[in-house]
C-alpha atoms as a PDB file:
ATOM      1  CA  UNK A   1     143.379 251.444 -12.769  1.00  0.00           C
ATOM      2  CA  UNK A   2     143.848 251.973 -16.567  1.00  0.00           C
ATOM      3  CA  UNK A   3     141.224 249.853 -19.132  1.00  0.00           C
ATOM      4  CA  UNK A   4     143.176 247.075 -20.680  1.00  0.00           C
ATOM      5  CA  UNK A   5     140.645 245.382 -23.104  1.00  0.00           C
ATOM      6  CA  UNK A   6     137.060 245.784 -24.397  1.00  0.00           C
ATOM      7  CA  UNK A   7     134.889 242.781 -25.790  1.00  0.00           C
ATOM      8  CA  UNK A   8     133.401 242.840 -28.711  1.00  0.00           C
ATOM      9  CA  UNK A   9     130.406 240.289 -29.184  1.00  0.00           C
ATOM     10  CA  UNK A  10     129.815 238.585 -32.988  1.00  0.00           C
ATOM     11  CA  UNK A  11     127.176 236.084 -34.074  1.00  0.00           C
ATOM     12  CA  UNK A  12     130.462 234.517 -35.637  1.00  0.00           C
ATOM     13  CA  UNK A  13     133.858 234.710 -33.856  1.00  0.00           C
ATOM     14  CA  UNK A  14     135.587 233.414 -37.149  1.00  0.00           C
ATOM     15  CA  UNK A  15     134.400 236.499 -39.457  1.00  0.00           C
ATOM     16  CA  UNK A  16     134.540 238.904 -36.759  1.00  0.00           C
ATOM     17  CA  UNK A  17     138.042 238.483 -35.995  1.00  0.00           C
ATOM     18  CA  UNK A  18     138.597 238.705 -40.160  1.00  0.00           C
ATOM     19  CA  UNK A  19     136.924 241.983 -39.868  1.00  0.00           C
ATOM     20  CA  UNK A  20     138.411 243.679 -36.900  1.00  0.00           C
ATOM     21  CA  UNK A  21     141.845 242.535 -38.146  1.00  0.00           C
ATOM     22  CA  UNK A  22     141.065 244.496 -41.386  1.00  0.00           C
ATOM     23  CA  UNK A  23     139.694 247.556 -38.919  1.00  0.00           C
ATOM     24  CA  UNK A  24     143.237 247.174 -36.915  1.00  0.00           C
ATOM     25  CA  UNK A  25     145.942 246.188 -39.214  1.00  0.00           C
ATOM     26  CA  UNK A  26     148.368 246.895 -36.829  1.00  0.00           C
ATOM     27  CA  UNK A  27     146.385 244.345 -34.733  1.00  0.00           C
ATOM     28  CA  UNK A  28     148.957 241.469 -33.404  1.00  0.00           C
ATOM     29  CA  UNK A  29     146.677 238.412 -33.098  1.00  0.00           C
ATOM     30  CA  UNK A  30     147.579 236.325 -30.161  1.00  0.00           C
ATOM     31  CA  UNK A  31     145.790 232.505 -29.860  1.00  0.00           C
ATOM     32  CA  UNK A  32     145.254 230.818 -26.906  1.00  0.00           C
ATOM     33  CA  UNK A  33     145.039 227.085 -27.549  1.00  0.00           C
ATOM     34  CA  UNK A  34     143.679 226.340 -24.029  1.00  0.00           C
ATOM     35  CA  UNK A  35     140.831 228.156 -24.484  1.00  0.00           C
ATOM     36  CA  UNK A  36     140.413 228.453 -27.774  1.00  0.00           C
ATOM     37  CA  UNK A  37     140.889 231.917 -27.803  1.00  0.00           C
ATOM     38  CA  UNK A  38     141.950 234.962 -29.966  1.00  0.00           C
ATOM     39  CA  UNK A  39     142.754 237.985 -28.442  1.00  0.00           C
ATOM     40  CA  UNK A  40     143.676 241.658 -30.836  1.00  0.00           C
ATOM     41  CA  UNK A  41     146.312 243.568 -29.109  1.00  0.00           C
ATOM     42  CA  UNK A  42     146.298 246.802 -30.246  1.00  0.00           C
ATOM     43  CA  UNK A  43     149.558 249.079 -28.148  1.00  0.00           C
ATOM     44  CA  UNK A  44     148.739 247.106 -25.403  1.00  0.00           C
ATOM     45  CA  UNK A  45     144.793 247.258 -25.553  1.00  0.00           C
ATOM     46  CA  UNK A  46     143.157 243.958 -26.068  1.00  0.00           C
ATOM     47  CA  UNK A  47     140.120 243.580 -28.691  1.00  0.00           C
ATOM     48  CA  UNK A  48     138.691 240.473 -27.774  1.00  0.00           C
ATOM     49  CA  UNK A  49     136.083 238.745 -29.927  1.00  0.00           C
ATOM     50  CA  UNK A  50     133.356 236.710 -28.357  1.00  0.00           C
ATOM     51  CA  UNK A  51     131.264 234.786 -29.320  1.00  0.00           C
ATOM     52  CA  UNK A  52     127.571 236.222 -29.017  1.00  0.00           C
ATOM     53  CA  UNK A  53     125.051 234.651 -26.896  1.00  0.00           C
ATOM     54  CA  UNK A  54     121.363 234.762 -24.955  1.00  0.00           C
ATOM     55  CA  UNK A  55     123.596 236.626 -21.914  1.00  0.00           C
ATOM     56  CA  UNK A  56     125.460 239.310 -24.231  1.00  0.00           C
ATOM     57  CA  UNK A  57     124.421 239.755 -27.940  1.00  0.00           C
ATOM     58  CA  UNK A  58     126.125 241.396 -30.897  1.00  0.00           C
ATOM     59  CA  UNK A  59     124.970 244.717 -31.388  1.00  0.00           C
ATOM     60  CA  UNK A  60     124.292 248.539 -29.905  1.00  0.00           C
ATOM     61  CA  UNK A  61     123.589 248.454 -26.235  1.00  0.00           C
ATOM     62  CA  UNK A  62     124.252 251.717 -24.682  1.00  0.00           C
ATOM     63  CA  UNK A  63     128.290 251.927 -24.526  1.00  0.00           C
ATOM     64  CA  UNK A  64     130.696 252.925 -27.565  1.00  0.00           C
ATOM     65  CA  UNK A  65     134.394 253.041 -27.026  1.00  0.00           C
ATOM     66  CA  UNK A  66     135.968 255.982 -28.371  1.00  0.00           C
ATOM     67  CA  UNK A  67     139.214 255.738 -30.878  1.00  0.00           C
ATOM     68  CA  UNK A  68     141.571 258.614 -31.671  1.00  0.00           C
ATOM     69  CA  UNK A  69     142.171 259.368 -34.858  1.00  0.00           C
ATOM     70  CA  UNK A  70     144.435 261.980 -36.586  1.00  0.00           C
ATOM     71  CA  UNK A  71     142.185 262.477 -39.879  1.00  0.00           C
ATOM     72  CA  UNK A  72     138.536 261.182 -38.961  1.00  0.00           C
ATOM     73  CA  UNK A  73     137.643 261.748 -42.749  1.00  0.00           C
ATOM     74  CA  UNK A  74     140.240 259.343 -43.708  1.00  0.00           C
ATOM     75  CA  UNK A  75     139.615 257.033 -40.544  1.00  0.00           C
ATOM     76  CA  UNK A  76     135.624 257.107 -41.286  1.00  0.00           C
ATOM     77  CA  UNK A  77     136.395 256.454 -45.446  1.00  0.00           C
ATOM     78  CA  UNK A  78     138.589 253.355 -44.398  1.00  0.00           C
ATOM     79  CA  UNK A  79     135.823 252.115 -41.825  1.00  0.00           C
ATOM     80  CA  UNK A  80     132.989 252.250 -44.804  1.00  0.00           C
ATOM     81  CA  UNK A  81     135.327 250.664 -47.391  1.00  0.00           C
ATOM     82  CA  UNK A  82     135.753 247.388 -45.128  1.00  0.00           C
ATOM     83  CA  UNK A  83     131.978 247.578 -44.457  1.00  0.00           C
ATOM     84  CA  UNK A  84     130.865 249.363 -41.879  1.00  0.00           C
ATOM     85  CA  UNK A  85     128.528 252.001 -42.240  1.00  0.00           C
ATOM     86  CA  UNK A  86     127.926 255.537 -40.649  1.00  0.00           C
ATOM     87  CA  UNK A  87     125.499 255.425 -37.252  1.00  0.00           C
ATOM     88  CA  UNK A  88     125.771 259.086 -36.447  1.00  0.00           C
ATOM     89  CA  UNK A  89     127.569 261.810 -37.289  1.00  0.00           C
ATOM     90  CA  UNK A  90     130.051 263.365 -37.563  1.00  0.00           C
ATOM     91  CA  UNK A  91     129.534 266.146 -35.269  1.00  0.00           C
ATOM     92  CA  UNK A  92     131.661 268.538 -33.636  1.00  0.00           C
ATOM     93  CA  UNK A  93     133.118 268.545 -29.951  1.00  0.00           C
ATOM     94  CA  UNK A  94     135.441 270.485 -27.741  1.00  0.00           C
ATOM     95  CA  UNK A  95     138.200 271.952 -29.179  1.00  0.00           C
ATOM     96  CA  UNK A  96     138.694 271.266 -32.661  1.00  0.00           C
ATOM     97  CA  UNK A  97     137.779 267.899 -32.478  1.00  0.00           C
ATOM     98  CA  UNK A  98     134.754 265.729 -34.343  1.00  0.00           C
ATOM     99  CA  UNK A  99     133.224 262.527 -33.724  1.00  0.00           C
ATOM    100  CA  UNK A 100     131.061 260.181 -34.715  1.00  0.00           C
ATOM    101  CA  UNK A 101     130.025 256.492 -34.829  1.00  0.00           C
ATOM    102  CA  UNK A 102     130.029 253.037 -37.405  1.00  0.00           C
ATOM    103  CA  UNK A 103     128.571 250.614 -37.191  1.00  0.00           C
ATOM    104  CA  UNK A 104     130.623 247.335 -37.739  1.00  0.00           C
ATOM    105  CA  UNK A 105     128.528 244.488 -39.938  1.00  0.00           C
ATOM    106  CA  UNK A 106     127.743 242.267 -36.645  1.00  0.00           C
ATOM    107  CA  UNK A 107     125.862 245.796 -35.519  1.00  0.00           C
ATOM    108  CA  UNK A 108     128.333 246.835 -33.122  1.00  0.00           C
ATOM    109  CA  UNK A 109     129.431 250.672 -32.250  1.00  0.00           C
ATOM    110  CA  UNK A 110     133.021 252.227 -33.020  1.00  0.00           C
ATOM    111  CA  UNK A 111     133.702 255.809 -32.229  1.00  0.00           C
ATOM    112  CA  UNK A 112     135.699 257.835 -34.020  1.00  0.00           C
ATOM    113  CA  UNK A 113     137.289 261.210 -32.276  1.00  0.00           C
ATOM    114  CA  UNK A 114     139.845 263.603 -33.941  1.00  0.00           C
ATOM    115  CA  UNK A 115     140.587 266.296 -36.362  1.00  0.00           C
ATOM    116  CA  UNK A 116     138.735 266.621 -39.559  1.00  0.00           C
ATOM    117  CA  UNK A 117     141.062 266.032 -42.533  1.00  0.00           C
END
């Protein structure tokens, strides 16, 4: 098994894809007309953009996905310039490497994991 997409819940699917596209420029949007449905695919990893509700709201719960960066000073400086805002960190890990967390504006987690700049 291999993970092939992660959902991301918004309290508005409209902005939230507007955002993430500006977080993943090299983001191809694919819509679904059937289900009314956008999907992000990033390399062959699918952001998908839900719709918050009273099963799964927007926001921190417990699980952060992890993105690789090659300059996280850069990466973290483009992340705050589109609006999101540092959660924690950065702090450094094995070998080298540094990480930390933003906080997108629907108050969701994005980690960031790589080499400082």
């Amino acid at each position: 098994m291999k993970p092939t997409a992660v959902l991301v819940h918004v309290p508005d699917v409209s902005k939230g894809l507007e955002w993430y596209q500006k977080a993943f420029p090299t983001a191809q949007a694919t819509y679904f007309s059937d289900s009314d449905f956008t999907t992000l695919n990033i390399d062959g990893f699918y952001l998908e953009i839900m719709q918050a509700d009273t099963k799964v709201s927007a926001g921190k719960a417990g699980t952060v996905l992890y993105w690789s960066t090659e300059n996280i000073d850069e990466s973290l400086a483009f992340f705050c310039s589109i609006g999101a805002t540092l959660y924690r960190g950065p702090m450094s890990i094995e070998n080298g490497l540094v990480m930390c967390q933003v906080e997108d504006p629907f108050g969701n987690l994005i980690g960031l994991r790589g080499k400082n700049g």
